[in-house]
PDB file of N, CA and C in Angstrom:
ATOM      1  N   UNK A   1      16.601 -28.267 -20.551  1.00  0.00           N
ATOM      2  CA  UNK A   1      16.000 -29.585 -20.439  1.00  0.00           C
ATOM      3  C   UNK A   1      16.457 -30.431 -21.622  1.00  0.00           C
ATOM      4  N   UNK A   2      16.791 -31.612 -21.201  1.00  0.00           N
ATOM      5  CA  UNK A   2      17.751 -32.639 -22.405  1.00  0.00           C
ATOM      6  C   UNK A   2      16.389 -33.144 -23.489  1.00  0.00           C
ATOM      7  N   UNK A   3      16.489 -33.129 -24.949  1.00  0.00           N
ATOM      8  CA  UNK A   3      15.854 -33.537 -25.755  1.00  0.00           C
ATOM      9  C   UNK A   3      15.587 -34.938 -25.298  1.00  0.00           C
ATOM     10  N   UNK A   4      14.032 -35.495 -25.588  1.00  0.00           N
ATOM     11  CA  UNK A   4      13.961 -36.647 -25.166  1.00  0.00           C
ATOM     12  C   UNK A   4      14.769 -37.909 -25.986  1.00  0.00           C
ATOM     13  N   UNK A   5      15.068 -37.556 -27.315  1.00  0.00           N
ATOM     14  CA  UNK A   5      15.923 -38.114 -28.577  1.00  0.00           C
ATOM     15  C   UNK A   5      17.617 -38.275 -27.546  1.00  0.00           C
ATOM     16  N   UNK A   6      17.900 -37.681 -27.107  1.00  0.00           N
ATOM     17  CA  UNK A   6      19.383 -37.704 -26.223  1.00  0.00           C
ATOM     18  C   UNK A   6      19.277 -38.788 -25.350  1.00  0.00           C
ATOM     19  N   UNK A   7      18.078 -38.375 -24.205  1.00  0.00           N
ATOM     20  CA  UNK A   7      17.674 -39.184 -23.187  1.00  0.00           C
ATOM     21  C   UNK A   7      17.166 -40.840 -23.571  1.00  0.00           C
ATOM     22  N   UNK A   8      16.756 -41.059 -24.688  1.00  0.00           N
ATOM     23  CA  UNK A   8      16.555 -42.503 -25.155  1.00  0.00           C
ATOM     24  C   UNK A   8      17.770 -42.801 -25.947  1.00  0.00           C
ATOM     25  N   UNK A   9      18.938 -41.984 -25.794  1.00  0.00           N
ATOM     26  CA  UNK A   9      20.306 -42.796 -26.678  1.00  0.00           C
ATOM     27  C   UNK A   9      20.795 -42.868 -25.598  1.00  0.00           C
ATOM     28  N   UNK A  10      20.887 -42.498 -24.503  1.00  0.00           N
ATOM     29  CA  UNK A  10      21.607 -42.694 -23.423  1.00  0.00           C
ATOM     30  C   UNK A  10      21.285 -43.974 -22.698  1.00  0.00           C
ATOM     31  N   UNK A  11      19.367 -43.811 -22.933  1.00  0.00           N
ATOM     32  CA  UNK A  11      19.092 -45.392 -22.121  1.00  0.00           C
ATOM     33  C   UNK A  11      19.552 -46.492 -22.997  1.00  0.00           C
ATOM     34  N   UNK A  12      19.484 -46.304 -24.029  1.00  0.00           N
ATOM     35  CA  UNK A  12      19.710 -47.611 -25.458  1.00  0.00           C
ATOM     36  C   UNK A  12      21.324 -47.582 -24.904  1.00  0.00           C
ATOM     37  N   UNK A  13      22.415 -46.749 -25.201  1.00  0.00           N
ATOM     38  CA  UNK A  13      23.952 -46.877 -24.680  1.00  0.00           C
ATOM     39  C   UNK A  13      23.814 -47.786 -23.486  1.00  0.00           C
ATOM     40  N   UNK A  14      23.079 -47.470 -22.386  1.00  0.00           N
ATOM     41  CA  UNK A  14      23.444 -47.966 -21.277  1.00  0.00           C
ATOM     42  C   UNK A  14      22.852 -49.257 -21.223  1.00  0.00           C
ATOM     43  N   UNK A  15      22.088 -50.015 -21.835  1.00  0.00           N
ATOM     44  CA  UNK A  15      21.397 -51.005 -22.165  1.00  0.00           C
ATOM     45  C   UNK A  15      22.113 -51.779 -23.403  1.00  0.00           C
ATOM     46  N   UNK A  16      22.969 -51.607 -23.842  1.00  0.00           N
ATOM     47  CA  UNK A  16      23.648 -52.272 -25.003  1.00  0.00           C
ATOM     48  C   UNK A  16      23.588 -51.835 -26.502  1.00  0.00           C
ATOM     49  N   UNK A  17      22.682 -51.082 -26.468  1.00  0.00           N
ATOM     50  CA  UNK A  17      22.068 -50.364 -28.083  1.00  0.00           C
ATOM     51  C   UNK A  17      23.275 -49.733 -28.401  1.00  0.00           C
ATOM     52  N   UNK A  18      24.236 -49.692 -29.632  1.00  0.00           N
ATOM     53  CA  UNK A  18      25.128 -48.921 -29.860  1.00  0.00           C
ATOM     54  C   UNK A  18      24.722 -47.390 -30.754  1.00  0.00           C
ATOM     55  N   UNK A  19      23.620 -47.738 -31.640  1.00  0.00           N
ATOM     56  CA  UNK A  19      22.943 -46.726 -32.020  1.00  0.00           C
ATOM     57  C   UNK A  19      21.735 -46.817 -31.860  1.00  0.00           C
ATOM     58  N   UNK A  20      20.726 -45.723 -32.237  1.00  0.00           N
ATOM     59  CA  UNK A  20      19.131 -45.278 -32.359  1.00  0.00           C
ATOM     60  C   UNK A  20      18.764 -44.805 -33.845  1.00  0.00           C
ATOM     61  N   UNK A  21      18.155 -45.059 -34.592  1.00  0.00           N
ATOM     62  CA  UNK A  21      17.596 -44.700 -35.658  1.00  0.00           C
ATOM     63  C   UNK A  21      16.158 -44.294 -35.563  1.00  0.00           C
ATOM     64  N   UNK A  22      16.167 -42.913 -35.370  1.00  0.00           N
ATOM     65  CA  UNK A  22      14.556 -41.848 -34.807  1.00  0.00           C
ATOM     66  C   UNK A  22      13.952 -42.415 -35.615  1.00  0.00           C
ATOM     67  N   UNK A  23      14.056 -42.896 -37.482  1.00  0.00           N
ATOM     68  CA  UNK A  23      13.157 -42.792 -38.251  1.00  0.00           C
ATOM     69  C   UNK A  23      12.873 -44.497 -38.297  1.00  0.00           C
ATOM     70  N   UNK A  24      13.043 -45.416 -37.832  1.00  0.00           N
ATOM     71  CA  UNK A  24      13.083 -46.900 -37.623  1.00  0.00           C
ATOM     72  C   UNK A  24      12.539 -47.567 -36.340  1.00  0.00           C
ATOM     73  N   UNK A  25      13.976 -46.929 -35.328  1.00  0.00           N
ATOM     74  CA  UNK A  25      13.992 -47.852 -34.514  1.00  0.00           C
ATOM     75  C   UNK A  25      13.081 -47.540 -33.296  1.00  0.00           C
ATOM     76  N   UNK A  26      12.892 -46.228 -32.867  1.00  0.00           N
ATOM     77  CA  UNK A  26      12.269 -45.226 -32.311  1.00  0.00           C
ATOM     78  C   UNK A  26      11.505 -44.318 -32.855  1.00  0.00           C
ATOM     79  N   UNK A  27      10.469 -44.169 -33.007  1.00  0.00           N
ATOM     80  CA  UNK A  27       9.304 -43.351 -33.627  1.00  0.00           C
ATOM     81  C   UNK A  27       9.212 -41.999 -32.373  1.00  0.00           C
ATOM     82  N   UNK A  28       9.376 -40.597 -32.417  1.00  0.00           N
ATOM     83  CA  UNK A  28       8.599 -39.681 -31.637  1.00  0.00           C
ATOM     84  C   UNK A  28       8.193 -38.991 -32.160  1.00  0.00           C
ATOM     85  N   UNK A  29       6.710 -38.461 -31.010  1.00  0.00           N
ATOM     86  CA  UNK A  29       6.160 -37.644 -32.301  1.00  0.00           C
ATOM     87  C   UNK A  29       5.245 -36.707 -31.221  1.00  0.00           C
ATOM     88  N   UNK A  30       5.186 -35.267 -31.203  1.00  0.00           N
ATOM     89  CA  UNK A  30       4.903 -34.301 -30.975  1.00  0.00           C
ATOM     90  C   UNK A  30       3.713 -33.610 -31.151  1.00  0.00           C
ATOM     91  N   UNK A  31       2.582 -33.648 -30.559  1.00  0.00           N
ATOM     92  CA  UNK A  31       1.317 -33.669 -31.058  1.00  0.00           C
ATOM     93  C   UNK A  31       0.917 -31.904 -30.918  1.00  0.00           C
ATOM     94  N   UNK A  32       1.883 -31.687 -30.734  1.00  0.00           N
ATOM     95  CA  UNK A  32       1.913 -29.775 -30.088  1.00  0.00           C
ATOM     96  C   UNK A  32       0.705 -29.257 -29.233  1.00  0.00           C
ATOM     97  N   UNK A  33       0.426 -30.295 -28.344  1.00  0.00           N
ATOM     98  CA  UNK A  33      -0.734 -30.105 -27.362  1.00  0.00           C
ATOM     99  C   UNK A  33       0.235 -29.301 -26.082  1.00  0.00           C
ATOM    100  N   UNK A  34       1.297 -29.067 -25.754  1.00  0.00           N
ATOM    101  CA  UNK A  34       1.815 -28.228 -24.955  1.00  0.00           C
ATOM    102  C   UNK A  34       2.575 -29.410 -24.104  1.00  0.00           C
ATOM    103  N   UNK A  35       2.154 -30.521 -24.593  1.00  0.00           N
ATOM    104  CA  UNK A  35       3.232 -32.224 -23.161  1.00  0.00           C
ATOM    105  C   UNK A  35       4.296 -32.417 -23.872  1.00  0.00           C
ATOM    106  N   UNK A  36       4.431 -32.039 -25.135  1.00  0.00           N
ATOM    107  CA  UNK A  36       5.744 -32.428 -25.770  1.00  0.00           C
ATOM    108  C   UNK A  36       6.485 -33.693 -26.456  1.00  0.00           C
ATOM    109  N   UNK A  37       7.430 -34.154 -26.623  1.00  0.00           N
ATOM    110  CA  UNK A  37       7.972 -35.602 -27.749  1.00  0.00           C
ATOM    111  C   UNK A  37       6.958 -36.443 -27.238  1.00  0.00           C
ATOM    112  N   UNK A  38       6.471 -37.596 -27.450  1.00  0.00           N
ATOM    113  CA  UNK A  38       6.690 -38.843 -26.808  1.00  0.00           C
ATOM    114  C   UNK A  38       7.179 -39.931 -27.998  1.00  0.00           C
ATOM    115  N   UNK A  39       7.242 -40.806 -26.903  1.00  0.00           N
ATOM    116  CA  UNK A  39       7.436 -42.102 -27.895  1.00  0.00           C
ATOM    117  C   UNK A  39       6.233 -43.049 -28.384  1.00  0.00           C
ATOM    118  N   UNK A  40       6.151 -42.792 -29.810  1.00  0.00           N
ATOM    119  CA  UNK A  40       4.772 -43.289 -30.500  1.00  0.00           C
ATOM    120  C   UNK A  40       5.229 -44.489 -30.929  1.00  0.00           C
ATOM    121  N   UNK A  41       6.299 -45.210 -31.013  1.00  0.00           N
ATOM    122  CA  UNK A  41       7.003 -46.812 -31.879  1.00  0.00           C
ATOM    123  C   UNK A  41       8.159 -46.673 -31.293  1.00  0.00           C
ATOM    124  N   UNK A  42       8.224 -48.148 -30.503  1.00  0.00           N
ATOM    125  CA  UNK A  42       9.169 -48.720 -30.058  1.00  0.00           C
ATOM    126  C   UNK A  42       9.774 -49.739 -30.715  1.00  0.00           C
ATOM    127  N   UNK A  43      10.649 -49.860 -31.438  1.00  0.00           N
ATOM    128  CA  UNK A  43      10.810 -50.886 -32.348  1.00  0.00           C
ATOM    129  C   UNK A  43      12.321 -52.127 -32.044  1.00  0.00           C
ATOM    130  N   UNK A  44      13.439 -51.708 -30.822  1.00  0.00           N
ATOM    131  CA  UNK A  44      14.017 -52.002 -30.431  1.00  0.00           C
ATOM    132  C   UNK A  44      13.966 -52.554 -29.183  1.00  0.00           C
ATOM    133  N   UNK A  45      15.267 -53.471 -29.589  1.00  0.00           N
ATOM    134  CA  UNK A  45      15.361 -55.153 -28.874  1.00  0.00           C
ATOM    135  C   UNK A  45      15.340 -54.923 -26.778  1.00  0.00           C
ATOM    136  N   UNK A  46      15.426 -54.076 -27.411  1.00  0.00           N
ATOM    137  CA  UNK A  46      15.448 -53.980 -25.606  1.00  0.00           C
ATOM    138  C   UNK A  46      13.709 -53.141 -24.456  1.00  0.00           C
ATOM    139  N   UNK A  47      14.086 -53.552 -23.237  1.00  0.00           N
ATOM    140  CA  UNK A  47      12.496 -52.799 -23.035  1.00  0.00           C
ATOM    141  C   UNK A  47      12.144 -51.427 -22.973  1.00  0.00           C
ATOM    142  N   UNK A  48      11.370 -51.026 -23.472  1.00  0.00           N
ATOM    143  CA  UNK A  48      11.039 -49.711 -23.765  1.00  0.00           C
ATOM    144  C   UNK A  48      10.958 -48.779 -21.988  1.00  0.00           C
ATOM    145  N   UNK A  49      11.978 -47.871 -22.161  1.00  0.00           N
ATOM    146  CA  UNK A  49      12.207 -46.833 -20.767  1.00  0.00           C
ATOM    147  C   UNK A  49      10.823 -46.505 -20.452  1.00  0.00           C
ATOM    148  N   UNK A  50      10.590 -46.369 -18.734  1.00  0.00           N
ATOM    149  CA  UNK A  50       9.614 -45.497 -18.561  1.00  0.00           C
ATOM    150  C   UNK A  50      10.006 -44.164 -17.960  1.00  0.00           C
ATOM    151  N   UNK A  51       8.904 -43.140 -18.278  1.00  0.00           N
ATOM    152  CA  UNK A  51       9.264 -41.883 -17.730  1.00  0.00           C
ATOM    153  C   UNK A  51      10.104 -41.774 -16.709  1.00  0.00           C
ATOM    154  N   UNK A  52       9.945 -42.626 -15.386  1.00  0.00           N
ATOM    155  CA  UNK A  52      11.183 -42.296 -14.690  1.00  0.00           C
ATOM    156  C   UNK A  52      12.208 -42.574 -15.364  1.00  0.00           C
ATOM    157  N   UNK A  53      12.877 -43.919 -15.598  1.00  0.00           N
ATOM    158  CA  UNK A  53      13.819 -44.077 -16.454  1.00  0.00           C
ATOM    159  C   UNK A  53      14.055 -42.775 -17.469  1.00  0.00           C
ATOM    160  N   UNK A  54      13.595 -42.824 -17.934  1.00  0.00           N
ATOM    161  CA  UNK A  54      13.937 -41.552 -18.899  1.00  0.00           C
ATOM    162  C   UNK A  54      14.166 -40.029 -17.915  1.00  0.00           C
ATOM    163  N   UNK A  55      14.100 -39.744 -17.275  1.00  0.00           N
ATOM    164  CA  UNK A  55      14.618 -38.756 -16.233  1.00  0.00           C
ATOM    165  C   UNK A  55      15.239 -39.048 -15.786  1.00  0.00           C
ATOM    166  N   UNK A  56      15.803 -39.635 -15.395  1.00  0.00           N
ATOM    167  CA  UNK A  56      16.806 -40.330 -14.695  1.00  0.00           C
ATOM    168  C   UNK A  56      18.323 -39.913 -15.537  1.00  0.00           C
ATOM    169  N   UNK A  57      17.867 -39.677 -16.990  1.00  0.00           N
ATOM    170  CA  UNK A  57      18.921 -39.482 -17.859  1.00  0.00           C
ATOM    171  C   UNK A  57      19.019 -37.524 -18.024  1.00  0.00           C
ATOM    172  N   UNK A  58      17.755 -37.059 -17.261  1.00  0.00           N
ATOM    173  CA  UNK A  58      18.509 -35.749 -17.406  1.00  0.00           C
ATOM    174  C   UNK A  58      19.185 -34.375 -17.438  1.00  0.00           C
ATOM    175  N   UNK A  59      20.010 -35.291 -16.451  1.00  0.00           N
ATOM    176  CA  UNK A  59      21.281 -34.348 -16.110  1.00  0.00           C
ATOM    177  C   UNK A  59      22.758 -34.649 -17.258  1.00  0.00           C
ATOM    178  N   UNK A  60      22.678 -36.276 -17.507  1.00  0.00           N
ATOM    179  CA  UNK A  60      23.882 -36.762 -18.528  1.00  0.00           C
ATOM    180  C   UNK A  60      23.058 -36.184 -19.750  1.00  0.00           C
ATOM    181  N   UNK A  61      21.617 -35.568 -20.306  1.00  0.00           N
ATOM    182  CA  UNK A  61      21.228 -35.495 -21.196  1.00  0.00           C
ATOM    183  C   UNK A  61      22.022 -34.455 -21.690  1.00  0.00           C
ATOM    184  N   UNK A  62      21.650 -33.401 -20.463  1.00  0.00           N
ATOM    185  CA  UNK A  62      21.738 -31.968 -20.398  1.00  0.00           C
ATOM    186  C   UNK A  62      23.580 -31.288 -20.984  1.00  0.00           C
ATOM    187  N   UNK A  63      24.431 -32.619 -20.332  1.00  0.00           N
ATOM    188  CA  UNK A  63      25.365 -32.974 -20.400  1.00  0.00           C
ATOM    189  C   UNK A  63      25.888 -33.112 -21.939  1.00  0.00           C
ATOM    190  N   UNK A  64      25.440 -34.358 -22.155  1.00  0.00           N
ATOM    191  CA  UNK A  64      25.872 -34.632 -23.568  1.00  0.00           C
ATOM    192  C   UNK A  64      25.331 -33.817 -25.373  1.00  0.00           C
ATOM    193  N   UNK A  65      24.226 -32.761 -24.750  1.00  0.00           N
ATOM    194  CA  UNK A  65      24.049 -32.173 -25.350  1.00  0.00           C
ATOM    195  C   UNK A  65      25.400 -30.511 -25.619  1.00  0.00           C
ATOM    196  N   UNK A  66      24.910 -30.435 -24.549  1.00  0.00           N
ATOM    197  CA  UNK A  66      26.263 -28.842 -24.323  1.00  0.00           C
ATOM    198  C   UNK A  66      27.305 -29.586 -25.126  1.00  0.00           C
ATOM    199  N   UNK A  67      28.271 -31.245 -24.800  1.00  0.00           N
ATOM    200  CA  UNK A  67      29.322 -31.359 -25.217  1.00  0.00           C
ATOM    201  C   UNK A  67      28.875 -31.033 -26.764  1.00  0.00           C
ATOM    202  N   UNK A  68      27.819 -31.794 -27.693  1.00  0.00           N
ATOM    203  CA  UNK A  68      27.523 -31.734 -28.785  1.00  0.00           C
ATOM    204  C   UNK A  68      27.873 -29.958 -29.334  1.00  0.00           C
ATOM    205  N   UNK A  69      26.790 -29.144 -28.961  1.00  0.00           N
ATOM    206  CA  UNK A  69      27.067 -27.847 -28.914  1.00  0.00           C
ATOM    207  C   UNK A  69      28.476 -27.171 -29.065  1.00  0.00           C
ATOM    208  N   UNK A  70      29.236 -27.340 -28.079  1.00  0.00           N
ATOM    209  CA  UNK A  70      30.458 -26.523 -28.065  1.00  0.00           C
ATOM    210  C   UNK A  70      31.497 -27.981 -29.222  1.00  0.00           C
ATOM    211  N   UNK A  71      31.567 -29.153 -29.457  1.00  0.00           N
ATOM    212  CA  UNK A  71      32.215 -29.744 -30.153  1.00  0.00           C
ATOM    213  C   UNK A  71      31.735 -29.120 -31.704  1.00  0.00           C
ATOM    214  N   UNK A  72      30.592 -28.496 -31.687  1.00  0.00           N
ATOM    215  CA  UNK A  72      29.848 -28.253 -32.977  1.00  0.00           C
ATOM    216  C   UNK A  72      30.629 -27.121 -33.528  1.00  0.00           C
ATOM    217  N   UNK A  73      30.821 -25.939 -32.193  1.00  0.00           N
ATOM    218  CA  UNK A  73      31.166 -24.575 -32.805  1.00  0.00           C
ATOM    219  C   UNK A  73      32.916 -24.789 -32.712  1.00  0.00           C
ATOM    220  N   UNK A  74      33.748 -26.078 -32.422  1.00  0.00           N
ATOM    221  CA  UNK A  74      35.003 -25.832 -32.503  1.00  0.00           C
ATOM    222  C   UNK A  74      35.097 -26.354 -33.892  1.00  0.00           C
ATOM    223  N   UNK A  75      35.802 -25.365 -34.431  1.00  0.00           N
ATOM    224  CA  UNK A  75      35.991 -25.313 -35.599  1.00  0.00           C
ATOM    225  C   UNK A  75      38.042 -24.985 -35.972  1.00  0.00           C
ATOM    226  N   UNK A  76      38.004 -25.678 -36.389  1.00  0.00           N
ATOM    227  CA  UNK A  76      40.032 -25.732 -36.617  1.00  0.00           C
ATOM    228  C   UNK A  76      40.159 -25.534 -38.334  1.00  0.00           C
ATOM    229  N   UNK A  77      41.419 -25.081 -38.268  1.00  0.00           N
ATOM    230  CA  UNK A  77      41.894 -24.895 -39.297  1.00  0.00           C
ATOM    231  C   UNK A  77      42.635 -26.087 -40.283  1.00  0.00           C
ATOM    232  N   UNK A  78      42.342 -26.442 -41.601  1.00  0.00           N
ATOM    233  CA  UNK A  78      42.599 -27.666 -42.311  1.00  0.00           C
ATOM    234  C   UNK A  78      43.829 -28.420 -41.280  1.00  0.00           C
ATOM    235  N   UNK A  79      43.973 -29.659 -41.604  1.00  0.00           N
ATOM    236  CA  UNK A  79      45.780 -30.025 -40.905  1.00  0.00           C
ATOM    237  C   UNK A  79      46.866 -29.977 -41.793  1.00  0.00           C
ATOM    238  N   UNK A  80      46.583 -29.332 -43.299  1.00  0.00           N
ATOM    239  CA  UNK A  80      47.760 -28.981 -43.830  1.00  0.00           C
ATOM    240  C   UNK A  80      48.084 -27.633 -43.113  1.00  0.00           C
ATOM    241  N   UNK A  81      47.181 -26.623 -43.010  1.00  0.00           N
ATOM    242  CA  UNK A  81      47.372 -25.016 -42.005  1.00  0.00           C
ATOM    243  C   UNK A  81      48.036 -25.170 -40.709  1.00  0.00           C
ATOM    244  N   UNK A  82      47.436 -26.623 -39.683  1.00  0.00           N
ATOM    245  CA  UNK A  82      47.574 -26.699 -38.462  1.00  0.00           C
ATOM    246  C   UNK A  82      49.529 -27.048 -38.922  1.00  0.00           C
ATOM    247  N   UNK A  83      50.128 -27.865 -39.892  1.00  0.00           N
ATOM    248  CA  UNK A  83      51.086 -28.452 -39.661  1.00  0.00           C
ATOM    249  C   UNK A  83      52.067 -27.609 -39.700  1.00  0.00           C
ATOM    250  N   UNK A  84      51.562 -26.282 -40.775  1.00  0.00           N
ATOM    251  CA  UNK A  84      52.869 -25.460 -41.282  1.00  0.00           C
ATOM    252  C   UNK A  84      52.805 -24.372 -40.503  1.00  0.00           C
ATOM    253  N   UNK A  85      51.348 -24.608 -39.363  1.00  0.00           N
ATOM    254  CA  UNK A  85      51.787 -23.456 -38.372  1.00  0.00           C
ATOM    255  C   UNK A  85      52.629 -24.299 -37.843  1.00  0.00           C
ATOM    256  N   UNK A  86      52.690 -25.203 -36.678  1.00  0.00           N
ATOM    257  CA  UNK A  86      53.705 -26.132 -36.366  1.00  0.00           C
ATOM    258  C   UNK A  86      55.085 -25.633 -36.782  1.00  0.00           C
ATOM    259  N   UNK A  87      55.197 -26.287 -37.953  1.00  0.00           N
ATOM    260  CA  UNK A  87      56.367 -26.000 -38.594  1.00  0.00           C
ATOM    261  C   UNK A  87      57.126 -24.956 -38.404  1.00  0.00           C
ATOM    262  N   UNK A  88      56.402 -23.752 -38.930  1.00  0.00           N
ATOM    263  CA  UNK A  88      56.848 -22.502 -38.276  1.00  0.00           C
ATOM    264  C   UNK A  88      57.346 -22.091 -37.171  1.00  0.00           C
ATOM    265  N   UNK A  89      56.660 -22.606 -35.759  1.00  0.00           N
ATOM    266  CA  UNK A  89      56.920 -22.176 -35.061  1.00  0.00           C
ATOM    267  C   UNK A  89      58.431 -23.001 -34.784  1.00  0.00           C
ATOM    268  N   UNK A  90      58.435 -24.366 -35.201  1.00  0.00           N
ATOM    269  CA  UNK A  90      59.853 -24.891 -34.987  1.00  0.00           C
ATOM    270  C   UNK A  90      60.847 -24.038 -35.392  1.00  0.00           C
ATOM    271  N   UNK A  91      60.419 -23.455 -36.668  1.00  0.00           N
ATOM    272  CA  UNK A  91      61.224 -23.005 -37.423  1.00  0.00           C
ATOM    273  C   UNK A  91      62.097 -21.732 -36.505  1.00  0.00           C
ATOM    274  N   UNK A  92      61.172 -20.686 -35.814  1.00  0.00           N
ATOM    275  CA  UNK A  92      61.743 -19.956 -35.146  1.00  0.00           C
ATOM    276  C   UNK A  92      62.365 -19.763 -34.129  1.00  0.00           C
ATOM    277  N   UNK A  93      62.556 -21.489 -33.777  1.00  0.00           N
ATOM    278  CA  UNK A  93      63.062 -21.045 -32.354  1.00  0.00           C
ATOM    279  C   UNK A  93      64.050 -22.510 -32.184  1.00  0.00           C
ATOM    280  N   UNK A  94      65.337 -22.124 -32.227  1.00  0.00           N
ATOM    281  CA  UNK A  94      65.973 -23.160 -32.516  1.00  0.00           C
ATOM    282  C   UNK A  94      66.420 -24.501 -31.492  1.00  0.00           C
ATOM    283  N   UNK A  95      65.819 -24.430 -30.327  1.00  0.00           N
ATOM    284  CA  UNK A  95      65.596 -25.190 -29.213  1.00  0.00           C
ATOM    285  C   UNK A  95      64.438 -25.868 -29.550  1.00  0.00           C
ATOM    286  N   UNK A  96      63.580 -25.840 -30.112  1.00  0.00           N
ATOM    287  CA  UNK A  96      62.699 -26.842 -30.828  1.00  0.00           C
ATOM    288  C   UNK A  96      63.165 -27.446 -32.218  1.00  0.00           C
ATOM    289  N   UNK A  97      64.008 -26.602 -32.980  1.00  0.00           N
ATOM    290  CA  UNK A  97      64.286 -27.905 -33.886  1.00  0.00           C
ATOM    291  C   UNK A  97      65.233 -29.024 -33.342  1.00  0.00           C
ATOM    292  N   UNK A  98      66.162 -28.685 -32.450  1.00  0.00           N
ATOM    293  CA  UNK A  98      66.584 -29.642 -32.218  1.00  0.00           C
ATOM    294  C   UNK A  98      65.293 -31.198 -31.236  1.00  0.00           C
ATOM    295  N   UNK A  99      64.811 -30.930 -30.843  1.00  0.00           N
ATOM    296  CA  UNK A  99      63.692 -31.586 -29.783  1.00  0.00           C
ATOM    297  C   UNK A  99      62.608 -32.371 -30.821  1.00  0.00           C
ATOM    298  N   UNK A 100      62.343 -31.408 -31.782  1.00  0.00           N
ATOM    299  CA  UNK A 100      61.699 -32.097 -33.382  1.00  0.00           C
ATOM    300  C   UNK A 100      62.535 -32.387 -34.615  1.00  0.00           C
ATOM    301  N   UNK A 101      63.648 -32.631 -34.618  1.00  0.00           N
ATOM    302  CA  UNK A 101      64.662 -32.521 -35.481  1.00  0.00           C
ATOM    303  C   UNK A 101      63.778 -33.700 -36.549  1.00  0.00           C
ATOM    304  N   UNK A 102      62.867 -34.837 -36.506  1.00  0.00           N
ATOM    305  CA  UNK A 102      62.328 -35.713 -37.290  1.00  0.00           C
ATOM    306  C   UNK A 102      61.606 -35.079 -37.934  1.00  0.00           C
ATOM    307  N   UNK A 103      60.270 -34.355 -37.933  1.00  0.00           N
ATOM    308  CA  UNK A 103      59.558 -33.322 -37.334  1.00  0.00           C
ATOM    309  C   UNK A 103      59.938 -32.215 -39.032  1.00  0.00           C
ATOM    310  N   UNK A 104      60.181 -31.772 -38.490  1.00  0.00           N
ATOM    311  CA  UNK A 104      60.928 -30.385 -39.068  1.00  0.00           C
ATOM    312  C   UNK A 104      61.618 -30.781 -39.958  1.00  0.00           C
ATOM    313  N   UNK A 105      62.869 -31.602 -40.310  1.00  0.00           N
ATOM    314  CA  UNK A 105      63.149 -31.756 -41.578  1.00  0.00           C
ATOM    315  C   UNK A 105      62.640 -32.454 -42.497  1.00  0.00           C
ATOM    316  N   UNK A 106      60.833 -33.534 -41.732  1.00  0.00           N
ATOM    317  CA  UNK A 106      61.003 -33.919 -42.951  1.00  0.00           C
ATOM    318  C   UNK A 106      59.553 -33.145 -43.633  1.00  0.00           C
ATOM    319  N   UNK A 107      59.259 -32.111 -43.178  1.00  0.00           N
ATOM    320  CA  UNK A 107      58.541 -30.856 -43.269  1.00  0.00           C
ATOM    321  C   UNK A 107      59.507 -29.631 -44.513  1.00  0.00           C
ATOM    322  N   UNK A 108      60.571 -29.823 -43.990  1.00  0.00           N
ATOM    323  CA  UNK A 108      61.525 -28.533 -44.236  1.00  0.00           C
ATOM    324  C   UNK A 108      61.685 -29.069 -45.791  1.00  0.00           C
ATOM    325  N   UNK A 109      62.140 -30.948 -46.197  1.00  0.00           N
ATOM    326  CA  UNK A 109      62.405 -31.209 -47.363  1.00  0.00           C
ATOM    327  C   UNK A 109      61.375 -30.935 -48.232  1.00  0.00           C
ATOM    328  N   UNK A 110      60.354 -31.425 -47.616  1.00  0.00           N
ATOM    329  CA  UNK A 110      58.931 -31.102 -48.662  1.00  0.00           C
ATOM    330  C   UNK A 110      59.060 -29.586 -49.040  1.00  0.00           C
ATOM    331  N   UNK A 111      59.289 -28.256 -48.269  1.00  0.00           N
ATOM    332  CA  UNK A 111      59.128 -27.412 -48.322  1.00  0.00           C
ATOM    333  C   UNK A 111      60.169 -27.013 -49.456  1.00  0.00           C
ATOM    334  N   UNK A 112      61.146 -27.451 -49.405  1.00  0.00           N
ATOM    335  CA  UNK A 112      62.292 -26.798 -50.445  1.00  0.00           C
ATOM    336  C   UNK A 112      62.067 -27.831 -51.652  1.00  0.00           C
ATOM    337  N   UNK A 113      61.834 -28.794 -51.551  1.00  0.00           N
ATOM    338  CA  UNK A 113      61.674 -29.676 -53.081  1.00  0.00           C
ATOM    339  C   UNK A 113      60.050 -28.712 -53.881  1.00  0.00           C
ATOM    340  N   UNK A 114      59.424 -28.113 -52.873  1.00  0.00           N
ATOM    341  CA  UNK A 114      57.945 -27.447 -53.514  1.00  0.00           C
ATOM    342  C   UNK A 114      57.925 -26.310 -53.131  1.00  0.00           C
ATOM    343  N   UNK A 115      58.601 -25.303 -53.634  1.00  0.00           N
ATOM    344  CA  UNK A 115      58.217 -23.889 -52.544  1.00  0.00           C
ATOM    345  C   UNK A 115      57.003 -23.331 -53.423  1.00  0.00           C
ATOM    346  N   UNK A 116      56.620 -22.910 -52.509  1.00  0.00           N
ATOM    347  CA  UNK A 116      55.308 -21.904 -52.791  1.00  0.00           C
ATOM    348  C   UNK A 116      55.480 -20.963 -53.686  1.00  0.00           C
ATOM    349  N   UNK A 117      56.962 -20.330 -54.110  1.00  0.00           N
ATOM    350  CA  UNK A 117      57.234 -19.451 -55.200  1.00  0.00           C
ATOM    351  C   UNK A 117      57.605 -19.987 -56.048  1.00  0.00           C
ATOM    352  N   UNK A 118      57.557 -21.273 -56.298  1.00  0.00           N
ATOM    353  CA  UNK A 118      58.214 -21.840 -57.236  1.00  0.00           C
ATOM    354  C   UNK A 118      57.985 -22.867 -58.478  1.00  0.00           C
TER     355      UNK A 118
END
């Protein structure tokens, strides 16, 4: 089930709001009676969603959360690592240096004006 915080950035997006500020612009607040978020301060320019409206958002909630999630756990290696893998692989296979010939040498000069043993 999509956080109701998702589901009111989606209505604010689709309504013109480019952002939400929980601690400003939107107040929710959780009284732990077992019903869950609501919205206690509405403080933005536009009209405040009603429950349907706000369901209405969630399946794109459900949606834009997972993307959050899995964008969270991709995790890459610096782009100096990503380049000199690159590099490398040009390096080994000589039907790509020619195809990156820009690419690769001006990788290759850096590499010999600074070597790593040197």
């Amino acid at each position: 089930m999509a956080q109701l915080s998702t589901k009111i950035e989606l209505y604010a997006a689709a309504n013109g709001v480019a952002s939400v500020d929980f601690s400003s612009d939107v107040i929710l607040q959780d009284d732990s009676n077992g019903k869950g978020a609501y919205i206690k301060e509405w403080n933005l320019d536009i009209a405040k969603p009603t429950d349907v409206q706000l369901a209405s958002y969630e399946t794109a909630g459900n949606a834009e959360e997972l993307l959050k999630a899995n964008l969270a756990k991709r995790v890459y290696p610096p782009i100096g690592e990503q380049l000199d893998m690159l590099w490398h692989s040009i390096d080994q296979n000589p039907a790509l240096k020619s195809q990156y010939f820009d690419f690769y040498e001006a990788i290759k000069a850096v590499k010999v004006k600074f070597p790593k043993n040197g």
